[in-house]
C-alpha atoms as a PDB file:
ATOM      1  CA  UNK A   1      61.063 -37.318 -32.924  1.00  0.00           C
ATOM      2  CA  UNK A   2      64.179 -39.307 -33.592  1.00  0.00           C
ATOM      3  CA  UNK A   3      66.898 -40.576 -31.065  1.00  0.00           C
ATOM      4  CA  UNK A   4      69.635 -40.187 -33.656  1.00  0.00           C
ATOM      5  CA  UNK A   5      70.452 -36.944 -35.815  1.00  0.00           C
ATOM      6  CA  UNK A   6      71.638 -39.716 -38.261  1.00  0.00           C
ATOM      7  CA  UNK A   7      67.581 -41.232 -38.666  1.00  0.00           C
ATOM      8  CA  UNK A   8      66.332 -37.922 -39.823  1.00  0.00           C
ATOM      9  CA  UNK A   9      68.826 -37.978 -42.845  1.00  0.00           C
ATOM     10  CA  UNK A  10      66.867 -38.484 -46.636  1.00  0.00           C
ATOM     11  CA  UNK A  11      63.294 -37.795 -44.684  1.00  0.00           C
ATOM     12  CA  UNK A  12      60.990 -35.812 -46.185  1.00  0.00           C
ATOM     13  CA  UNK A  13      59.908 -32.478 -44.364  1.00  0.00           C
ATOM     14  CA  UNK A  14      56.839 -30.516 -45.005  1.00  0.00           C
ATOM     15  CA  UNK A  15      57.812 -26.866 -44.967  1.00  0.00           C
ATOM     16  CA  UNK A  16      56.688 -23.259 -46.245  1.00  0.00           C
ATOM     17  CA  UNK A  17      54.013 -24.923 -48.423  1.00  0.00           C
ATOM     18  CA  UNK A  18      57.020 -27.073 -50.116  1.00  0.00           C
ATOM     19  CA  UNK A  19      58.464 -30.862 -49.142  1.00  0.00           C
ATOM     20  CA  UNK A  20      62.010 -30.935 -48.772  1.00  0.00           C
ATOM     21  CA  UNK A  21      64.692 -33.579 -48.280  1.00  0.00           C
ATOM     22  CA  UNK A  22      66.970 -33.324 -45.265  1.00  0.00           C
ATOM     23  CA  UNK A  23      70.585 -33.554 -46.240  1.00  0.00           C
ATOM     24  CA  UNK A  24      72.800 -32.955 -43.421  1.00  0.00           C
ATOM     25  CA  UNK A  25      71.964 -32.344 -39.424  1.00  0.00           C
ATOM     26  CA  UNK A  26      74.589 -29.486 -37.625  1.00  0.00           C
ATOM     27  CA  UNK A  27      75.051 -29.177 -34.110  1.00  0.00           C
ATOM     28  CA  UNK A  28      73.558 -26.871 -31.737  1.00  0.00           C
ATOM     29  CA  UNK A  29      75.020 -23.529 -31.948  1.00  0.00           C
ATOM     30  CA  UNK A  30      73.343 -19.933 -30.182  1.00  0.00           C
ATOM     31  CA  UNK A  31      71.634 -17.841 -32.979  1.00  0.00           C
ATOM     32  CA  UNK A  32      70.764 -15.744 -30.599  1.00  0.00           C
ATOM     33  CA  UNK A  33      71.349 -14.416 -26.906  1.00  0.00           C
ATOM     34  CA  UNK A  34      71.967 -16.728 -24.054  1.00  0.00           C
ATOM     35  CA  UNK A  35      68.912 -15.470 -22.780  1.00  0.00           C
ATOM     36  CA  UNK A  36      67.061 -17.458 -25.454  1.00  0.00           C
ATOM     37  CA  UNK A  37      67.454 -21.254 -25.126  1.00  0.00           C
ATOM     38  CA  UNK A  38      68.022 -23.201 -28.709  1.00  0.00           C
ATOM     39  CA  UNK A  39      65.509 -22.897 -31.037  1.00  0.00           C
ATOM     40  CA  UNK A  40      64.638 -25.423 -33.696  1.00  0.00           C
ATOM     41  CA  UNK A  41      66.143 -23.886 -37.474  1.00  0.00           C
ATOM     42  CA  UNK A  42      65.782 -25.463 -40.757  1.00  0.00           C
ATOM     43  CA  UNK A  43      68.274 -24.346 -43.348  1.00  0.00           C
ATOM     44  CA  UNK A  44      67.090 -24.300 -46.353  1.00  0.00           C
ATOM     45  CA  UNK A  45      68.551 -23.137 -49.830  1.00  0.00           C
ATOM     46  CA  UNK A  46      67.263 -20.208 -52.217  1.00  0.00           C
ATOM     47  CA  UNK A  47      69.398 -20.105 -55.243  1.00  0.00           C
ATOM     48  CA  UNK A  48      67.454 -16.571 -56.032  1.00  0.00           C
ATOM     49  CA  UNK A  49      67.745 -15.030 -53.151  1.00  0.00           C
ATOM     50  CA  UNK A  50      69.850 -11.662 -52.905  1.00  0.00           C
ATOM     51  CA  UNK A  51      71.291 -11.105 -48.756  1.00  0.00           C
ATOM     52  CA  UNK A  52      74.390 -11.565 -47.237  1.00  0.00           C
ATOM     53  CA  UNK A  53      77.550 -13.154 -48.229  1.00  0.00           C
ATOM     54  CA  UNK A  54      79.274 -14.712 -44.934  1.00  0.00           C
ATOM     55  CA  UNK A  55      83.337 -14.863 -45.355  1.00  0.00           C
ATOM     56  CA  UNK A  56      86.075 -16.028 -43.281  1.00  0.00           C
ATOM     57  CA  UNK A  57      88.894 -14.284 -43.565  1.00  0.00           C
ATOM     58  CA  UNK A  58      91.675 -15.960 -42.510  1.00  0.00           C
ATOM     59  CA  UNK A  59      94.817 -13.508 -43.532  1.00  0.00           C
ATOM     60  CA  UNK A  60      96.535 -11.733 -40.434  1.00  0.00           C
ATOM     61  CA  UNK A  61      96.040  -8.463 -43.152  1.00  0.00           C
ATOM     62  CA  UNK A  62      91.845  -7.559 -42.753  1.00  0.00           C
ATOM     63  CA  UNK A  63      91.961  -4.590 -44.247  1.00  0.00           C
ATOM     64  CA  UNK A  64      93.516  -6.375 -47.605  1.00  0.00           C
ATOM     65  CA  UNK A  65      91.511  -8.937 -47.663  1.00  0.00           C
ATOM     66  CA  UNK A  66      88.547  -6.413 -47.403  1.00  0.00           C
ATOM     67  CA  UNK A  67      89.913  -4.638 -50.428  1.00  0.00           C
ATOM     68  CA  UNK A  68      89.803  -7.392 -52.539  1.00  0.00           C
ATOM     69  CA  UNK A  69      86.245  -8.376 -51.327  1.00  0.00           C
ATOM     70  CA  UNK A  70      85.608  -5.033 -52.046  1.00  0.00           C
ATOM     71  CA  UNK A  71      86.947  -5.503 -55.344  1.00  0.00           C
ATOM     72  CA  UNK A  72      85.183  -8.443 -56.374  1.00  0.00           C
ATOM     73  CA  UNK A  73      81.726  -6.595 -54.935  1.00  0.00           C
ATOM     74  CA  UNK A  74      82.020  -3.577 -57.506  1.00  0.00           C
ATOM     75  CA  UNK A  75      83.054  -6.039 -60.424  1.00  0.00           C
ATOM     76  CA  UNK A  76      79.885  -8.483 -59.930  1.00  0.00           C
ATOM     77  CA  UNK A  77      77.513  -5.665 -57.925  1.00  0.00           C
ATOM     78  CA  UNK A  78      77.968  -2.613 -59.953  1.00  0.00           C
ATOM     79  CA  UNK A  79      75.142  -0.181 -59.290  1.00  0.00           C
ATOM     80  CA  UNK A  80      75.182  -1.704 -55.424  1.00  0.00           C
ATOM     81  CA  UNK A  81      77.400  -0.485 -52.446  1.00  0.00           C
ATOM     82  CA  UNK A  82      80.024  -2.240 -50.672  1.00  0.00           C
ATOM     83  CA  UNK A  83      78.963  -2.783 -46.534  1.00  0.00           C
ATOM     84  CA  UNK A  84      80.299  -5.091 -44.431  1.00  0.00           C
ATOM     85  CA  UNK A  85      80.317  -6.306 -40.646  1.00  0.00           C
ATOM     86  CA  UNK A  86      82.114  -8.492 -37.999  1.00  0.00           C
ATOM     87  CA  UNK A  87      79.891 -10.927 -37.127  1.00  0.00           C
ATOM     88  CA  UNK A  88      81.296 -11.518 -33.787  1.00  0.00           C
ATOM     89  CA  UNK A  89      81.076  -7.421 -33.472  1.00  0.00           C
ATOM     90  CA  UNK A  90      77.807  -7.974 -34.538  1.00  0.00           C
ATOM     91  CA  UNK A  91      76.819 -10.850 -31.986  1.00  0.00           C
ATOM     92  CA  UNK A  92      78.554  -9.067 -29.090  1.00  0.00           C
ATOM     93  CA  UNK A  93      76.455  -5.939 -29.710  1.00  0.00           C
ATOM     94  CA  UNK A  94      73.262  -7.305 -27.467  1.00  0.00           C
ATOM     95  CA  UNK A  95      75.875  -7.555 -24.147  1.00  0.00           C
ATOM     96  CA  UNK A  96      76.798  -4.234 -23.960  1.00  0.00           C
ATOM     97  CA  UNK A  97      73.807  -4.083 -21.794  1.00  0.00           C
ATOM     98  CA  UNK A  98      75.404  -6.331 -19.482  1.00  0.00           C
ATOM     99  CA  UNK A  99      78.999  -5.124 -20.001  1.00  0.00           C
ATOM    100  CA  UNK A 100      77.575  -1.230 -19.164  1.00  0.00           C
ATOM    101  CA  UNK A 101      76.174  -3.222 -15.838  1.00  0.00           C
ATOM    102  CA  UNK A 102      78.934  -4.861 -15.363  1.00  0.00           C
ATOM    103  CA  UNK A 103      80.996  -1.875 -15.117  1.00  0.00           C
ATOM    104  CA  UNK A 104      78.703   0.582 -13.128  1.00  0.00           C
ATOM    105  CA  UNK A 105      77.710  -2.135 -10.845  1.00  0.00           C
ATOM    106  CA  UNK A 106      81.597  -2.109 -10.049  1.00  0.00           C
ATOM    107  CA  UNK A 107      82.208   1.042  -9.827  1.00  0.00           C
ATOM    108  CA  UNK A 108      79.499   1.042  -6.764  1.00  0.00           C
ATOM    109  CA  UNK A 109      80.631  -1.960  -5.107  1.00  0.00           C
ATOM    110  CA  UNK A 110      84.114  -1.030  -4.948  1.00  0.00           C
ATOM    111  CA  UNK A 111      82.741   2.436  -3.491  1.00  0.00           C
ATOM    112  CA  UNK A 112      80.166   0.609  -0.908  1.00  0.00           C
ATOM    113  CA  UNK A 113      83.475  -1.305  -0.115  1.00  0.00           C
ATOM    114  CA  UNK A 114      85.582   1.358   0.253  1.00  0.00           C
ATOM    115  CA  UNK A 115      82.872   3.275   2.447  1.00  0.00           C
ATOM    116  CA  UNK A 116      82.317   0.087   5.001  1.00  0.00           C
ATOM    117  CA  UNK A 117      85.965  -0.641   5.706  1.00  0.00           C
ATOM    118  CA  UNK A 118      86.220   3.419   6.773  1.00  0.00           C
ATOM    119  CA  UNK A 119      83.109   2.621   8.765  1.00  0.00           C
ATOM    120  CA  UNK A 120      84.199  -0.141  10.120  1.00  0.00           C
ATOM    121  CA  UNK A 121      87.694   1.262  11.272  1.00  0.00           C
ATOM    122  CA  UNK A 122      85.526   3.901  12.656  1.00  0.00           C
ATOM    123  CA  UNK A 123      83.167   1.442  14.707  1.00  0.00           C
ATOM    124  CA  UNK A 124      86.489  -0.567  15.778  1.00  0.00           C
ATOM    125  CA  UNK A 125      88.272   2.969  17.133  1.00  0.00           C
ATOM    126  CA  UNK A 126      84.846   3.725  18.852  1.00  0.00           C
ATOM    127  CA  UNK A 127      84.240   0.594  20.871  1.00  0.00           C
ATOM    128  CA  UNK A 128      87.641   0.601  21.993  1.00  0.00           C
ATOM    129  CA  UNK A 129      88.007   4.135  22.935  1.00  0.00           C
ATOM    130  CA  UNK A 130      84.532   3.374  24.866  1.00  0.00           C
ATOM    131  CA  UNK A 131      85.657   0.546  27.012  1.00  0.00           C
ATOM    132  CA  UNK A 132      89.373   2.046  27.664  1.00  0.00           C
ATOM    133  CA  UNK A 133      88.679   2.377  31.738  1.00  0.00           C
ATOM    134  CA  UNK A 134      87.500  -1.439  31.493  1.00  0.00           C
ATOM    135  CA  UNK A 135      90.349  -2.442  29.400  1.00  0.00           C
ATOM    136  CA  UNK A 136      92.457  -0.264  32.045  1.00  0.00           C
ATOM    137  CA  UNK A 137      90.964  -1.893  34.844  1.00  0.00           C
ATOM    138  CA  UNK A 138      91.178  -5.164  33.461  1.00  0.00           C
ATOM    139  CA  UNK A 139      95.183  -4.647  32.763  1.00  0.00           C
ATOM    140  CA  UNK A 140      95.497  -3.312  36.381  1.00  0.00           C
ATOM    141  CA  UNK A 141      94.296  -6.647  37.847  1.00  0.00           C
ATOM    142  CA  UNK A 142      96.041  -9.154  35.194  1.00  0.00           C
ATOM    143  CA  UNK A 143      94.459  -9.673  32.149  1.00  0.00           C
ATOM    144  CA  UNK A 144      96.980 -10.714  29.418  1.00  0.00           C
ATOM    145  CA  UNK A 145      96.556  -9.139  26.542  1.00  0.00           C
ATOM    146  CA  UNK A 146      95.336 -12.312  24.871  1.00  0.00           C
ATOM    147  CA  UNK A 147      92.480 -11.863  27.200  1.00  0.00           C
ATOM    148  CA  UNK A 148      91.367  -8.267  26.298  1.00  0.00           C
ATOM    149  CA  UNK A 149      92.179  -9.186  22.398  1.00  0.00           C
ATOM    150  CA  UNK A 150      89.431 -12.414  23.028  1.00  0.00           C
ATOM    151  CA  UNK A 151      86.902  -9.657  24.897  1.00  0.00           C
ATOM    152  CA  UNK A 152      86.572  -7.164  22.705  1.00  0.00           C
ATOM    153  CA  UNK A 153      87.461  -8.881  19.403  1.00  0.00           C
ATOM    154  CA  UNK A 154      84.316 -11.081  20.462  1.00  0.00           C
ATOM    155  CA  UNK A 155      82.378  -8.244  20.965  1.00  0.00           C
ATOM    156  CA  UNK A 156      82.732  -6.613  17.622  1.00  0.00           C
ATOM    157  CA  UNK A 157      82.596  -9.476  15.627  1.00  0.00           C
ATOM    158  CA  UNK A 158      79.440 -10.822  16.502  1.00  0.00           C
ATOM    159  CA  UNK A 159      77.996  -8.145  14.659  1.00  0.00           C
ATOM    160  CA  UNK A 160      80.123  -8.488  11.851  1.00  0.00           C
ATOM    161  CA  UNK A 161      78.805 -12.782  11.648  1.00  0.00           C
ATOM    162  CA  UNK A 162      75.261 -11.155  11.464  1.00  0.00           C
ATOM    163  CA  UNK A 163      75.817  -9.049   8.991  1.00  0.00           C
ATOM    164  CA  UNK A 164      76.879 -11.778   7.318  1.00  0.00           C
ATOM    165  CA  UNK A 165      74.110 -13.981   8.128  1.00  0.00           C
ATOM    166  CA  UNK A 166      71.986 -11.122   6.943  1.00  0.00           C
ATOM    167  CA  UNK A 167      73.557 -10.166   3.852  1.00  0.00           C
ATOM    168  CA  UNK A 168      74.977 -13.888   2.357  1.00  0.00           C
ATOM    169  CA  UNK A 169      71.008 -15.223   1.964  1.00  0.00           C
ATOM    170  CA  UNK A 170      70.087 -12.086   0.092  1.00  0.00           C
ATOM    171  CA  UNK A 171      72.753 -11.614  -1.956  1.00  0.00           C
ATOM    172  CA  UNK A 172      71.822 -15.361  -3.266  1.00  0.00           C
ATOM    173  CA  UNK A 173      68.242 -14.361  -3.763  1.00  0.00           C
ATOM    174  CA  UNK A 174      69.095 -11.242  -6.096  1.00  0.00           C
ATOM    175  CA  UNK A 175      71.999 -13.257  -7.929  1.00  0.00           C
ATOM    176  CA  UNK A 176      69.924 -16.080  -8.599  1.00  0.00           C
ATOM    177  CA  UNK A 177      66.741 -14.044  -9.719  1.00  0.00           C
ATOM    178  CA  UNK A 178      69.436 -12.668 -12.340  1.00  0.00           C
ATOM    179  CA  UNK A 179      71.098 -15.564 -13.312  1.00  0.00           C
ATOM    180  CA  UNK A 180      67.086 -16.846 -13.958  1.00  0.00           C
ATOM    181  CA  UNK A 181      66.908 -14.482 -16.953  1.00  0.00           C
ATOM    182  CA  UNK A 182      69.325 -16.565 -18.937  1.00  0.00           C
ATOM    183  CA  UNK A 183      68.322 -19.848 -20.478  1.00  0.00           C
ATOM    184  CA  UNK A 184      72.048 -21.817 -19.679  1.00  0.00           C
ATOM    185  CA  UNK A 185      73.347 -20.394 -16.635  1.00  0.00           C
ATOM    186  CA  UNK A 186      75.781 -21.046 -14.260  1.00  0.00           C
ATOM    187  CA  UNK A 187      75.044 -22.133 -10.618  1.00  0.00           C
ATOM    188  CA  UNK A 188      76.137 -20.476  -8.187  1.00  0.00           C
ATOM    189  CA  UNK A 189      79.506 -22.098  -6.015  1.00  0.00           C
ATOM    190  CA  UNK A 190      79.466 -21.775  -2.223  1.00  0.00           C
ATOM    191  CA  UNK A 191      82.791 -20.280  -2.372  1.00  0.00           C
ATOM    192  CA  UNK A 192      80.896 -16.864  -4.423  1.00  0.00           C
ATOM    193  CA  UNK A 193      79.482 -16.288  -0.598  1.00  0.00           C
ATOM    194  CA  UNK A 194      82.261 -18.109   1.628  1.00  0.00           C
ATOM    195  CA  UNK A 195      85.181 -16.169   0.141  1.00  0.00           C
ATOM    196  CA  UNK A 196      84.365 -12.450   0.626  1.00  0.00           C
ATOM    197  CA  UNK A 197      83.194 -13.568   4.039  1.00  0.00           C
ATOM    198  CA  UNK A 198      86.323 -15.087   5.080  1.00  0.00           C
ATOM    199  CA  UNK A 199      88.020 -11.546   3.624  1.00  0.00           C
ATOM    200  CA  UNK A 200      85.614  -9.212   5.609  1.00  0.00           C
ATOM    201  CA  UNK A 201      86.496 -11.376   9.159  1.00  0.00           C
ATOM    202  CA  UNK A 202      90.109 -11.313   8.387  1.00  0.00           C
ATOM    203  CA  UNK A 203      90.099  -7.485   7.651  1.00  0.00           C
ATOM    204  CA  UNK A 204      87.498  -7.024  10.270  1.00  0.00           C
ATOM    205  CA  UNK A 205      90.051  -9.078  12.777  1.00  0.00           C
ATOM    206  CA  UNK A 206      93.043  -7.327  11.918  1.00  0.00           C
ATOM    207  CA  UNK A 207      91.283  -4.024  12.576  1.00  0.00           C
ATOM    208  CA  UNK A 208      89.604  -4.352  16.326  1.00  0.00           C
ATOM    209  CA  UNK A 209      93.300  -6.354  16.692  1.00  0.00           C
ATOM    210  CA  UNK A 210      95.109  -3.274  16.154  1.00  0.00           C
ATOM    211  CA  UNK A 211      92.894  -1.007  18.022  1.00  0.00           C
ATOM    212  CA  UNK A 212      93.120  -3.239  21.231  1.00  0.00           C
ATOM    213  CA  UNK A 213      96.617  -3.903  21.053  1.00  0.00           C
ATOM    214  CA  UNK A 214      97.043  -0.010  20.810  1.00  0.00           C
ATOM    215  CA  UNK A 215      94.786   0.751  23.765  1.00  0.00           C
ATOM    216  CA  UNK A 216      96.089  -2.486  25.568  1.00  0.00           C
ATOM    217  CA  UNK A 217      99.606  -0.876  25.311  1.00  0.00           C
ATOM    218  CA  UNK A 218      98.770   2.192  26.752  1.00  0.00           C
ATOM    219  CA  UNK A 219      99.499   2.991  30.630  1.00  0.00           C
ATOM    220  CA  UNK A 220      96.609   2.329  32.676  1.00  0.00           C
ATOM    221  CA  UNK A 221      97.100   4.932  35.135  1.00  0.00           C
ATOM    222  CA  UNK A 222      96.905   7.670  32.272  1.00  0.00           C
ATOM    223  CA  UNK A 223      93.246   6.066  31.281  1.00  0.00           C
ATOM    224  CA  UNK A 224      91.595   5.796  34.670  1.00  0.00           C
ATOM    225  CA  UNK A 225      92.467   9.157  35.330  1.00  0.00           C
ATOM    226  CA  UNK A 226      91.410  10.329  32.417  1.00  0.00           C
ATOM    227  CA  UNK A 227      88.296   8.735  32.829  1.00  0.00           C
END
């Protein structure tokens, strides 16, 4: 191996039966998809060889500058057809995969989203509605309504922190197993986990907060004889 790009320059390479001399060294750039990590690639020269012809066009007018390619095809290439491709169209081909899962995955999380915040305005108008004679009965003898906020927003958000506790270490597991099929990836921040958690407590706060403060409100005489 060499320590310096710079040492391999002149060398002599053994290659496809022929010896070569190395004339120039290039950076690493992705041939392929960043699913495949860099691969060793030798660049070599056939002045006989009939494939593609790579051009940068660099005029704001593509359609133009295609005509004149086009142009100088059917002049040098007469029996052969004019084709052409965008190489970065080309390239950007293999993530429609991912850009497909991308979008569906989307679609079903902001569905699964939608679905637990009615659930969970459901749960919060449940629990309260259940313990109305105890929040009634706790009015009656004093408690501020700082104190039945602190009881039953307690209540309801210890499940929320386990769901949490639950969901946060598996949601890791299942990003990281898919981050594993690419050969660079990204790791994953704390704040991925931290930040929709701190978004679920607030909305799940606000919620059983607006559900006691409702039932709080209400006259205690009307729920302990309803009850």
């Amino acid at each position: 191996g060499f320590n310096d790009p710079k040492e391999i320059l002149n060398q002599k390479i053994y290659f496809w039966g022929d010896t070569f001399s190395v004339v120039g060294v290039v950076r690493n750039y992705r041939q392929e998809s960043p699913k495949s990590d860099y691969d060793a690639l030798i660049f070599r020269y056939f002045p006989h060889a009939s494939g593609y012809y790579s051009i940068q066009i660099n005029s704001p007018d593509i359609q133009e500058s295609l005509n004149r390619i086009e142009g100088h095809w059917k002049t040098a290439f007469r029996n052969k057809p004019f084709e052409y491709f965008f190489l970065d169209e080309y390239y950007n081909e293999q993530y429609k995969a991912e850009i497909r899962f991308g979008s569906i995955f989307g679609l079903f999380a902001g569905l699964a989203i939608f679905v637990a915040c009615l659930g969970l305005f459901g749960m919060a108008s449940y629990i309260t509605q259940l313990r109305a004679k105890e929040v009634g009965v706790r009015k009656v003898l004093g408690a501020s309504l700082s104190n039945l906020w602190s009881l039953l927003t307690f209540d309801f958000m210890k499940w929320v922190l386990l769901a949490i506790v639950l969901a946060v270490p598996l949601n890791w597991l299942v990003l990281n197993q898919w981050l594993d099929n690419y050969a660079n990836r990204i790791s994953l921040s704390v704040w991925l986990f931290l930040l929709p958690a701190f978004i679920l407590l607030i909305i799940a706060t606000s919620t059983v907060s607006f559900y006691t403060i409702r039932t709080a409100n209400q006259n205690p005489s009307r729920t302990l004889k309803e009850e």
